[in-house]
PDB file of N, CA and C in Angstrom:
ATOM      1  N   UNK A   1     -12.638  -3.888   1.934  1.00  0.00           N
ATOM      2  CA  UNK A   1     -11.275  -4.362   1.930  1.00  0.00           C
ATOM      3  C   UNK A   1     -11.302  -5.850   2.274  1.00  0.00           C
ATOM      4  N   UNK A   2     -10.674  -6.659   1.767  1.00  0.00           N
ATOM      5  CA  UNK A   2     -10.465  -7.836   1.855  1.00  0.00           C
ATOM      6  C   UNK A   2      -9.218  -7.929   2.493  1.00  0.00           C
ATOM      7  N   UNK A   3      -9.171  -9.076   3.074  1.00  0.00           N
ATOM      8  CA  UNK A   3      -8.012  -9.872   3.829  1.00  0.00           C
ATOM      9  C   UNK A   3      -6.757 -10.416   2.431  1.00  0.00           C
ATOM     10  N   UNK A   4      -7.326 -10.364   1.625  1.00  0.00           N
ATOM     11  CA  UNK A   4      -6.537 -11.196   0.709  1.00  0.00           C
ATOM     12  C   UNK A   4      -5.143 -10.036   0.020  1.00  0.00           C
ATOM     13  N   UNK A   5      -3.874 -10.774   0.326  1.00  0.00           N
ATOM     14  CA  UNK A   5      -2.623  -9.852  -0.373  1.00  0.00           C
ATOM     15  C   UNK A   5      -2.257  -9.920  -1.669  1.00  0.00           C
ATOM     16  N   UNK A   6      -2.788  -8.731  -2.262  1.00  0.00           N
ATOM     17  CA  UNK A   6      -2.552  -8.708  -4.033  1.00  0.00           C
ATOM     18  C   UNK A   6      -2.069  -9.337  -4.525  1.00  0.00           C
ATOM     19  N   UNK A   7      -0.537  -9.343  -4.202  1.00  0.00           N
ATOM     20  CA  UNK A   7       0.578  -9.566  -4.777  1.00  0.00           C
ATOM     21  C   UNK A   7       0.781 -10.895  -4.585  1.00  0.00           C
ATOM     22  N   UNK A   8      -0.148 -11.786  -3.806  1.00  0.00           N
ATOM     23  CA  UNK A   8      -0.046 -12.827  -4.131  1.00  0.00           C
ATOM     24  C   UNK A   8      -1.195 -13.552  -4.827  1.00  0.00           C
ATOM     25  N   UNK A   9      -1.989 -12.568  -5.423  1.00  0.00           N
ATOM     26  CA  UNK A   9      -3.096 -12.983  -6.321  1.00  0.00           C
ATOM     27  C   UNK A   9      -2.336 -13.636  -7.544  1.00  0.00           C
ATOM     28  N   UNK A  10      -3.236 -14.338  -8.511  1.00  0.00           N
ATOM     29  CA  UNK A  10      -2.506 -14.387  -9.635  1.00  0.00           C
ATOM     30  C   UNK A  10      -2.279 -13.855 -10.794  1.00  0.00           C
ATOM     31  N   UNK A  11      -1.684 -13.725 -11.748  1.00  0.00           N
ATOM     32  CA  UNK A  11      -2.033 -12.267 -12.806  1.00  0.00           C
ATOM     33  C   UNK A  11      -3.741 -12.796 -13.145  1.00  0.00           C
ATOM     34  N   UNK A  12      -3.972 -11.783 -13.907  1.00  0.00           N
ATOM     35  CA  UNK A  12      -5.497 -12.112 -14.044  1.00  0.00           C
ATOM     36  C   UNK A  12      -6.586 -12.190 -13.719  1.00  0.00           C
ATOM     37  N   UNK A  13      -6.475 -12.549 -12.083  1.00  0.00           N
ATOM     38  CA  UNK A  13      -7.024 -13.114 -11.146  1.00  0.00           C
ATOM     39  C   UNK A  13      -8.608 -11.626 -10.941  1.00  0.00           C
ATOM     40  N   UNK A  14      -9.253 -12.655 -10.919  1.00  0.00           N
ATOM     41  CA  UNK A  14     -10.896 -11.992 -10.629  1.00  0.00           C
ATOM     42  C   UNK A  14     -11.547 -12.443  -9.395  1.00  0.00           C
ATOM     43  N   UNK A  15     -12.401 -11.429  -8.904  1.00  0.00           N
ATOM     44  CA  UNK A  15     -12.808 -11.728  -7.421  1.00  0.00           C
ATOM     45  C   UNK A  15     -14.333 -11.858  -7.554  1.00  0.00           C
ATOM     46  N   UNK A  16     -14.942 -12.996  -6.970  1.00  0.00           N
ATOM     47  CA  UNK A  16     -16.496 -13.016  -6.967  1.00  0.00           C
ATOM     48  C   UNK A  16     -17.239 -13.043  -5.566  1.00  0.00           C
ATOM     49  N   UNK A  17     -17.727 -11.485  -5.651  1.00  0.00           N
ATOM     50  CA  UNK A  17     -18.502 -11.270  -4.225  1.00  0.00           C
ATOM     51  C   UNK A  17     -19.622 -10.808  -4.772  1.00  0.00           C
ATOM     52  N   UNK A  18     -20.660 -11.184  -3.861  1.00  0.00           N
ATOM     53  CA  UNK A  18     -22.080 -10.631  -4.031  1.00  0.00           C
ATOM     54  C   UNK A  18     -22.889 -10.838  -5.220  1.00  0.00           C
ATOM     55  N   UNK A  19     -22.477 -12.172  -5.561  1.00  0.00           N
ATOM     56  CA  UNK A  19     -22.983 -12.738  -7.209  1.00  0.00           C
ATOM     57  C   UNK A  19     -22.456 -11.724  -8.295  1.00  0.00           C
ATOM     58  N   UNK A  20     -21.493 -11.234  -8.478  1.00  0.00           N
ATOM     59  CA  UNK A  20     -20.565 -10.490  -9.356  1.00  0.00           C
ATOM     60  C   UNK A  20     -18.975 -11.093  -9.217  1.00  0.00           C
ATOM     61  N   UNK A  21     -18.374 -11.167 -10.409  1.00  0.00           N
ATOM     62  CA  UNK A  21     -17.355 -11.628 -10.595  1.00  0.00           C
ATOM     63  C   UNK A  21     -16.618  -9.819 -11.210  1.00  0.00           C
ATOM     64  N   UNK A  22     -15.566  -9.766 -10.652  1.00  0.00           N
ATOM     65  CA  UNK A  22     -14.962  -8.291 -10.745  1.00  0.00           C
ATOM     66  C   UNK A  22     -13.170  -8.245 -11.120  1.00  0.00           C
ATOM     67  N   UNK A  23     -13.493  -7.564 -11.968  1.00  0.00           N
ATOM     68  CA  UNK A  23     -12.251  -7.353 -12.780  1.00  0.00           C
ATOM     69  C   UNK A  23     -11.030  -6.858 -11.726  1.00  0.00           C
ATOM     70  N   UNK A  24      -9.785  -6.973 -12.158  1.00  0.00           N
ATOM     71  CA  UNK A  24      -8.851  -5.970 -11.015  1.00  0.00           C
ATOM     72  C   UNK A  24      -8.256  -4.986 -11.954  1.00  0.00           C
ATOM     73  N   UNK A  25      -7.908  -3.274 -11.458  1.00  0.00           N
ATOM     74  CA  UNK A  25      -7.556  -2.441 -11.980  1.00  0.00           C
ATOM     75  C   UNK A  25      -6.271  -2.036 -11.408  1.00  0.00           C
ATOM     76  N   UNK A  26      -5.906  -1.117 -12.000  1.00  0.00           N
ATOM     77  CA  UNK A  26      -4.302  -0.399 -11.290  1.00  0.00           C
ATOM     78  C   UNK A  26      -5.099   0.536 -10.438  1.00  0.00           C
ATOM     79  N   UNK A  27      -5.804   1.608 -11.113  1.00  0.00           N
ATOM     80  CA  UNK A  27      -6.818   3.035 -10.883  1.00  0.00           C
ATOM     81  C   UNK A  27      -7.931   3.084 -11.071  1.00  0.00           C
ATOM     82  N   UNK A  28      -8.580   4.278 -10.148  1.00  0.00           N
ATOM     83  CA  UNK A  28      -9.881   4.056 -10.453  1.00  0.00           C
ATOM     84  C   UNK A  28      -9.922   4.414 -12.082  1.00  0.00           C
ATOM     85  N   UNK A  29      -9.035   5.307 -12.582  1.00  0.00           N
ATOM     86  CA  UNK A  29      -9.328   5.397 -13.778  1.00  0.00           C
ATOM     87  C   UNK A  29      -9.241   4.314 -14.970  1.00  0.00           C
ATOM     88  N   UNK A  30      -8.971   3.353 -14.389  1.00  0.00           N
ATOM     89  CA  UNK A  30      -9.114   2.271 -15.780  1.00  0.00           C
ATOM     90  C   UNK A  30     -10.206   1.717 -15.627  1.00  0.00           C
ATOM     91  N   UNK A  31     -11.387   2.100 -14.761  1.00  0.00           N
ATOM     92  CA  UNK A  31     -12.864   1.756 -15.271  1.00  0.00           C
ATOM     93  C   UNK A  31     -13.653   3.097 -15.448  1.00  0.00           C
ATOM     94  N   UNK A  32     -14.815   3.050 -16.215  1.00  0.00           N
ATOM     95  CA  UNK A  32     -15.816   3.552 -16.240  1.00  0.00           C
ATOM     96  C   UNK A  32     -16.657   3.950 -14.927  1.00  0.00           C
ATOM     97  N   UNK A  33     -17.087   5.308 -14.824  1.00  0.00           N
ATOM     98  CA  UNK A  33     -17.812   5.452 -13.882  1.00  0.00           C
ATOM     99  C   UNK A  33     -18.924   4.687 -13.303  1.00  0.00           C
ATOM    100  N   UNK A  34     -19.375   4.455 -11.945  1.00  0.00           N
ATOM    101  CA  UNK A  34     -20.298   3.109 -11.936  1.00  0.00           C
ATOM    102  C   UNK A  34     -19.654   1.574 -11.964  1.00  0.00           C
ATOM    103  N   UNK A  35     -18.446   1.384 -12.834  1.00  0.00           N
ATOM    104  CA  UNK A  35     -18.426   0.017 -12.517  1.00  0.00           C
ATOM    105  C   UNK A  35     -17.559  -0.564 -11.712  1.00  0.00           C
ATOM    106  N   UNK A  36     -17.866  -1.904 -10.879  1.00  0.00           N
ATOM    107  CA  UNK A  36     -17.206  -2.632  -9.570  1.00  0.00           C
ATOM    108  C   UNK A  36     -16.086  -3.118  -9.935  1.00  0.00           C
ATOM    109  N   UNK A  37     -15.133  -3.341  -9.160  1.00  0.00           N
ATOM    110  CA  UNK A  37     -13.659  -3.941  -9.891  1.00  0.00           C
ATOM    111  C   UNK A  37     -13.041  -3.952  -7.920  1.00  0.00           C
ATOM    112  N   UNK A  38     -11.451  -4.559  -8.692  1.00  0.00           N
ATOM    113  CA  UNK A  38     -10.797  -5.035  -7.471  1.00  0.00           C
ATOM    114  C   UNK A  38      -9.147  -4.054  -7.343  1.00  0.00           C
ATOM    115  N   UNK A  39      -8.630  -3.296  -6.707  1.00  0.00           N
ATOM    116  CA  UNK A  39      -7.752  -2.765  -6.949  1.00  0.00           C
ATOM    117  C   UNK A  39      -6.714  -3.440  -5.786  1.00  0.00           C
ATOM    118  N   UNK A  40      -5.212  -2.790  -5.855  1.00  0.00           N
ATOM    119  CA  UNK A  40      -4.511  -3.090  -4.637  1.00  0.00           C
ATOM    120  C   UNK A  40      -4.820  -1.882  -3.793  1.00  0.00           C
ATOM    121  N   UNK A  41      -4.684  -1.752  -2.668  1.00  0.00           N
ATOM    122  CA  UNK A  41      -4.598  -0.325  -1.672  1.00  0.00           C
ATOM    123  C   UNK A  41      -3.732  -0.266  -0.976  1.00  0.00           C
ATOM    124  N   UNK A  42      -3.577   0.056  -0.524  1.00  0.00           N
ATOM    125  CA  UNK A  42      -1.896   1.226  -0.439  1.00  0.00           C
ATOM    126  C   UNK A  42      -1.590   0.212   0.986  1.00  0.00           C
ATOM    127  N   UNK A  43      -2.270  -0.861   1.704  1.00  0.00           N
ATOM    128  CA  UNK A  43      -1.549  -1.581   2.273  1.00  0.00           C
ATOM    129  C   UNK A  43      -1.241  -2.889   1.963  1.00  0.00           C
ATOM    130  N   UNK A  44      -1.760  -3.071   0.752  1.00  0.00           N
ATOM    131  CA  UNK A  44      -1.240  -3.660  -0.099  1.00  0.00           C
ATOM    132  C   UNK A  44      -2.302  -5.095  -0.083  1.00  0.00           C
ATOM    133  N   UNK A  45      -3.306  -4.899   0.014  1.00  0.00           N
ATOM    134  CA  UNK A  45      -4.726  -5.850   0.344  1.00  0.00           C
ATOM    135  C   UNK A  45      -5.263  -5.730  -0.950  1.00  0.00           C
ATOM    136  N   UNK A  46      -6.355  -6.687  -1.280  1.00  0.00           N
ATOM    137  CA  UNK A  46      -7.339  -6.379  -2.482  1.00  0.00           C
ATOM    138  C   UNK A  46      -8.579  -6.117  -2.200  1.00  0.00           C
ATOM    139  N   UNK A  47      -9.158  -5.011  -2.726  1.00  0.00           N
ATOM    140  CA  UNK A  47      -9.944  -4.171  -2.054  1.00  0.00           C
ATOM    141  C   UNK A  47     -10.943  -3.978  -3.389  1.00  0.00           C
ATOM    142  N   UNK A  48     -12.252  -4.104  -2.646  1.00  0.00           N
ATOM    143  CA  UNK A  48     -13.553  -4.106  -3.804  1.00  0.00           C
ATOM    144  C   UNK A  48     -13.749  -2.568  -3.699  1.00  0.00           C
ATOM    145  N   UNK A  49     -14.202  -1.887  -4.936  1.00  0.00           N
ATOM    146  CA  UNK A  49     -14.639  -0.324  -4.948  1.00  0.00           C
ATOM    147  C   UNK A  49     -15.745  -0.511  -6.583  1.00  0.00           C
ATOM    148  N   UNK A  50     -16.004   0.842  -6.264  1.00  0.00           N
ATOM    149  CA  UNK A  50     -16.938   1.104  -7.321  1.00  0.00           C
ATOM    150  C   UNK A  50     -16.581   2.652  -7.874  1.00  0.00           C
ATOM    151  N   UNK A  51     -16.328   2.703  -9.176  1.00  0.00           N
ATOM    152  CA  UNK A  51     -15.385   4.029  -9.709  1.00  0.00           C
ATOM    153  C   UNK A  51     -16.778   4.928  -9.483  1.00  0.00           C
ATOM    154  N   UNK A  52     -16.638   6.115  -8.585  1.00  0.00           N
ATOM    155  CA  UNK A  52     -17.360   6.887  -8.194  1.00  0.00           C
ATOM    156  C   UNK A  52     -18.670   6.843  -7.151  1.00  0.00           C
ATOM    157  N   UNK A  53     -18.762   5.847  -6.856  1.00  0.00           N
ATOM    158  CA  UNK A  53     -19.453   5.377  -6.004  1.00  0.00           C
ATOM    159  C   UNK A  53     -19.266   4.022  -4.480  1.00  0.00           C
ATOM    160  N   UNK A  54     -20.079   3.109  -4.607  1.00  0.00           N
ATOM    161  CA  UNK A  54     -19.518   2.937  -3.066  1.00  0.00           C
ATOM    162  C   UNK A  54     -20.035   1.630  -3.067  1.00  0.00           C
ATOM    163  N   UNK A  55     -19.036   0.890  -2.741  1.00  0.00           N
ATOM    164  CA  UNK A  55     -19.124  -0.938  -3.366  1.00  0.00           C
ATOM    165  C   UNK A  55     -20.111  -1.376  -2.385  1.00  0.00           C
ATOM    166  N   UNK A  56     -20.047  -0.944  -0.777  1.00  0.00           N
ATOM    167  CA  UNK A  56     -21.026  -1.777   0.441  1.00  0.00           C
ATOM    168  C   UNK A  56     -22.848  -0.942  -0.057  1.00  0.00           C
ATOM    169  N   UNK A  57     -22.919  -0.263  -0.808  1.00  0.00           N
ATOM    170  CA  UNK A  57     -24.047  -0.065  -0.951  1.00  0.00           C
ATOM    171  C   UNK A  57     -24.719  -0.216  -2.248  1.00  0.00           C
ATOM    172  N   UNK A  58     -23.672  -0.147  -3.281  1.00  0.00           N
ATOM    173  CA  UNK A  58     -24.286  -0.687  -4.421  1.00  0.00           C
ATOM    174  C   UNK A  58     -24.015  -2.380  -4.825  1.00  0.00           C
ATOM    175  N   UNK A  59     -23.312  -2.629  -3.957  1.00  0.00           N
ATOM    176  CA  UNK A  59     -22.920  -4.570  -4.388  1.00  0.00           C
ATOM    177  C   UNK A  59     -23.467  -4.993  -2.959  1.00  0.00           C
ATOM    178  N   UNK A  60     -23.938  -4.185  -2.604  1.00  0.00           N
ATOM    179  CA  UNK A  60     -24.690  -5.068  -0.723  1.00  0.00           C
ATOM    180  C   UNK A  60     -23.712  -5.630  -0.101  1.00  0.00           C
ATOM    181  N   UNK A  61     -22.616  -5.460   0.180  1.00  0.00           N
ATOM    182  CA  UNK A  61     -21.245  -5.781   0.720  1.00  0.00           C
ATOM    183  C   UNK A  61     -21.332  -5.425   2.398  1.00  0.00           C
ATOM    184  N   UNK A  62     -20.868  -6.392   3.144  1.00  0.00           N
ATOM    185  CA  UNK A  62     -20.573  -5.702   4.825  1.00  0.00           C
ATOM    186  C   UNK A  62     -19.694  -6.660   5.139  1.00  0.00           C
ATOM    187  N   UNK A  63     -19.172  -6.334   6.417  1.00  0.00           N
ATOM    188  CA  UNK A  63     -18.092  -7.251   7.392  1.00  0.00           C
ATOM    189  C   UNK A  63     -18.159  -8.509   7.126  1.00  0.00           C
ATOM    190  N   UNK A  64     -17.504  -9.252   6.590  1.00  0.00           N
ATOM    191  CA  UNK A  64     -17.607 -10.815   6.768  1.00  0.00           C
ATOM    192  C   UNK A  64     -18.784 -11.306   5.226  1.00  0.00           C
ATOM    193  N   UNK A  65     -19.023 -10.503   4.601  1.00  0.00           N
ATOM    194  CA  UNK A  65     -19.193 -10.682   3.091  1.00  0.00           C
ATOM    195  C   UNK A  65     -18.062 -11.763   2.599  1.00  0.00           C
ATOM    196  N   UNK A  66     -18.293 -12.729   1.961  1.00  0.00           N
ATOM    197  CA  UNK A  66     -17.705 -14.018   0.849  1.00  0.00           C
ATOM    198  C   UNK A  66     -17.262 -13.204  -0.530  1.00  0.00           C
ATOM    199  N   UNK A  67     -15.781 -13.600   0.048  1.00  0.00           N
ATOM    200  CA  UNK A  67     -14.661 -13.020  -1.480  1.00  0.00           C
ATOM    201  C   UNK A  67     -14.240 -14.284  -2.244  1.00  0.00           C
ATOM    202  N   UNK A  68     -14.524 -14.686  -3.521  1.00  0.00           N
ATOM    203  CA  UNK A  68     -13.567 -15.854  -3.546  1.00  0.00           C
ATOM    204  C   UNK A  68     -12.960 -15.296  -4.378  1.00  0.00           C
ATOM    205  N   UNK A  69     -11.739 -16.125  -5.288  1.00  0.00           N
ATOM    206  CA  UNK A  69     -10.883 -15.362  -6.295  1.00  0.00           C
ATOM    207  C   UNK A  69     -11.010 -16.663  -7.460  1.00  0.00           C
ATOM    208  N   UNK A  70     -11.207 -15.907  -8.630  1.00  0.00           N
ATOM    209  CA  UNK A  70     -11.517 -16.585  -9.419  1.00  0.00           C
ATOM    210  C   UNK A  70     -10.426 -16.534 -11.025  1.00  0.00           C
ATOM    211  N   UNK A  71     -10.207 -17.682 -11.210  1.00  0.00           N
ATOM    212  CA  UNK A  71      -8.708 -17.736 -12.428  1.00  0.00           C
ATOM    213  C   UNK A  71      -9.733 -18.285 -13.844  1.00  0.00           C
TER     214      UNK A  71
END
């Protein structure tokens, strides 16, 4: 989970952590199983995941990991 509030992202807007640049989705279902992306979460933050799997272990992600947002 990132500090950063969706809704003030910009449309479009892509996030680059862990030498990956990551798409943003509504659901997990608008990606493919396996791949990294950026969703909103229900407190309304932008939050890195991996559709079926688990972003801090397959993108090497922890506490204080570098989010930037990219247009």
């Amino acid at each position: 989970m990132t500090g950063l509030r969706a809704a003030r992202l910009p449309a479009g807007a892509r996030l680059a952590a862990a030498d990956r640049v990551l798409e943003g989705a509504t659901t997990f279902g608008d990606r493919p199983p396996g791949t990294a992306f950026w969703y909103e979460n229900s407190n309304g933050l932008a939050e890195i995941a991996v559709n079926q799997g688990r972003a801090d272990g397959e993108l090497g992600l922890a506490i204080g990991s570098p989010v930037k947002i990219v247009l």
